[in-house]
C-alpha atoms as a PDB file:
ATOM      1  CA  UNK A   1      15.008 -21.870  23.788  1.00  0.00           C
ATOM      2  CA  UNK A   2      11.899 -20.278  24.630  1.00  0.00           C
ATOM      3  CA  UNK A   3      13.088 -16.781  23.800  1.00  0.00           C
ATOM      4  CA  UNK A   4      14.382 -18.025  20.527  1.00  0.00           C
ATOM      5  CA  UNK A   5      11.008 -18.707  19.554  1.00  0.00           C
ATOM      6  CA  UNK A   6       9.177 -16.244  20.769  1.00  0.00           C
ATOM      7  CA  UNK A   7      11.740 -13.782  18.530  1.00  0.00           C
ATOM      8  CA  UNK A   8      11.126 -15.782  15.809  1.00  0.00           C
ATOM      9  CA  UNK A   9       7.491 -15.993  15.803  1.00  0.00           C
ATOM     10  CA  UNK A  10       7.861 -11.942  16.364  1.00  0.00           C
ATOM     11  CA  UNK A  11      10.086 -12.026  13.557  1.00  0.00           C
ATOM     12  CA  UNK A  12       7.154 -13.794  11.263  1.00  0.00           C
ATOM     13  CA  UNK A  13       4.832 -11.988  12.544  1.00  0.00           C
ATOM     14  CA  UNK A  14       6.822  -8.819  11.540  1.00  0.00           C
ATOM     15  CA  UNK A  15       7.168  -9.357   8.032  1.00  0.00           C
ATOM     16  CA  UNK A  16       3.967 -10.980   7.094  1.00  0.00           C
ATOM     17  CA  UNK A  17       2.145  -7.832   8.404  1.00  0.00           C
ATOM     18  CA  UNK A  18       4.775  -5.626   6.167  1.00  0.00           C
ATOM     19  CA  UNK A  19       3.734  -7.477   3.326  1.00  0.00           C
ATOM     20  CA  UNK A  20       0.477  -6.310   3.226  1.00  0.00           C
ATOM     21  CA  UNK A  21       1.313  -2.521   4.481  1.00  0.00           C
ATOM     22  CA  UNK A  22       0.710   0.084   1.592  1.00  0.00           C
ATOM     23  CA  UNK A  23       3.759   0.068  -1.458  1.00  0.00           C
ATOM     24  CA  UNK A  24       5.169   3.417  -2.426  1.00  0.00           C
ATOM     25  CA  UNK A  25       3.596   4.940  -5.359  1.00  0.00           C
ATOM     26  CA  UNK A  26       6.447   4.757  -7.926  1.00  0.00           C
ATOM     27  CA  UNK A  27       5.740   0.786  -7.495  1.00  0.00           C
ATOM     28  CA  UNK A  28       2.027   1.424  -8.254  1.00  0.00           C
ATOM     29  CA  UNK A  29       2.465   3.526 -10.775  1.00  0.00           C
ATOM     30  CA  UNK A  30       2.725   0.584 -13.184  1.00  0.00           C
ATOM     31  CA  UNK A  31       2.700   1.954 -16.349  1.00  0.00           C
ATOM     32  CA  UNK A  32       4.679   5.483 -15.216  1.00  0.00           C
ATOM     33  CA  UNK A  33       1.988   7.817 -16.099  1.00  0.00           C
ATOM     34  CA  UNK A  34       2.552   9.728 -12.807  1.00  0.00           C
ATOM     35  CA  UNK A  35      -0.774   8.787 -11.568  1.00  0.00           C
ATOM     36  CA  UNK A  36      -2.364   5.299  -9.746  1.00  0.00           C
ATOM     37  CA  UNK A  37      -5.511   4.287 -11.432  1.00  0.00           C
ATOM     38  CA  UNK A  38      -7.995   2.204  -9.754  1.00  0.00           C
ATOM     39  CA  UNK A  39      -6.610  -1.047 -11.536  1.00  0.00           C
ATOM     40  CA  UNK A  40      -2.513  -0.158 -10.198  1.00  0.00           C
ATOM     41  CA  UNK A  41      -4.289   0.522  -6.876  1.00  0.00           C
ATOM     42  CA  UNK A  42      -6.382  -3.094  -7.073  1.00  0.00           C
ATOM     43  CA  UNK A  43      -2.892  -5.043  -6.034  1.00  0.00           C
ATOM     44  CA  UNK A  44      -3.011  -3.032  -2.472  1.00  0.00           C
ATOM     45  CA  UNK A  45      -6.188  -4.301  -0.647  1.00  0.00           C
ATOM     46  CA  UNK A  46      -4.878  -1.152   2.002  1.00  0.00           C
ATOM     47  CA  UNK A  47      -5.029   1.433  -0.370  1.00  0.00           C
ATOM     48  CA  UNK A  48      -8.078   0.563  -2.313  1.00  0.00           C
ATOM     49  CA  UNK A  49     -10.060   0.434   1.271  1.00  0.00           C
ATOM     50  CA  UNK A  50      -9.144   4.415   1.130  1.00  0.00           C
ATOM     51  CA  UNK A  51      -8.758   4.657  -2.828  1.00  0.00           C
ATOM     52  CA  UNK A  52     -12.153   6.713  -2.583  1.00  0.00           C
ATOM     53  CA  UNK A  53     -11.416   8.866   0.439  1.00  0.00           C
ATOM     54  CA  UNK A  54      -7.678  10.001  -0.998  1.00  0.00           C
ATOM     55  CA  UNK A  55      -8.961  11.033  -4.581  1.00  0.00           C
ATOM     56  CA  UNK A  56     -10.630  14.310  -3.806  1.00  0.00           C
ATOM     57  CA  UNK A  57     -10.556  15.798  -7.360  1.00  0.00           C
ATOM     58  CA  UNK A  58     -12.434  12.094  -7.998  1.00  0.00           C
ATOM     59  CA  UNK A  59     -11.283  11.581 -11.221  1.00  0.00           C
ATOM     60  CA  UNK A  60     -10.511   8.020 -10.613  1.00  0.00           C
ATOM     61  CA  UNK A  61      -6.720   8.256 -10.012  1.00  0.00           C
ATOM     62  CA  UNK A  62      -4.328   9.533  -7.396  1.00  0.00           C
ATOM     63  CA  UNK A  63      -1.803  11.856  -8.185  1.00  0.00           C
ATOM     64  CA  UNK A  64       1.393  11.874  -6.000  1.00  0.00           C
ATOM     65  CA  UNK A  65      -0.244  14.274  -3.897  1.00  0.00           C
ATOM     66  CA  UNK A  66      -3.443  12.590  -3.243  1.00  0.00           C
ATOM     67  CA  UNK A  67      -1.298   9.125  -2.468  1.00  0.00           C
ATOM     68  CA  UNK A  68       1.156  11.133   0.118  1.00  0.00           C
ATOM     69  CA  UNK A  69      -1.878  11.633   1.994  1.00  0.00           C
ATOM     70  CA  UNK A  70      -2.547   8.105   2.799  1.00  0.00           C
END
């Protein structure tokens, strides 16, 4: 029994912590411009920690090349 919860707790813990790992940029991209603005990025606490570090031509957005970086 105590292996059975010690799997599931690993289980939990898992795919809480894969909740909150970066989403893919096509899912950002809300409106399909083929860029992430600031406001697309706000919904990924992860990615707006770095939003500043990964747009180096600093217009405000990441292209699909600035996101791969991340």
């Amino acid at each position: 029994m105590n292996t059975v919860n010690k799997t599931l707790a690993l289980m939990a813990l898992v795919s809480s912590s894969a909740a909150f790992s970066m989403s893919d940029f096509d899912t950002l991209d809300v409106d399909g411009n083929g860029v992430i603005s600031q406001s697309e990025a706000s919904v990924d606490a992860e990615l707006m920690s770095k939003f500043s570090e990964l747009d180096t031509d600093g217009n405000g957005e990441l292209s699909k090349q600035e996101f791969s970086k991340a």
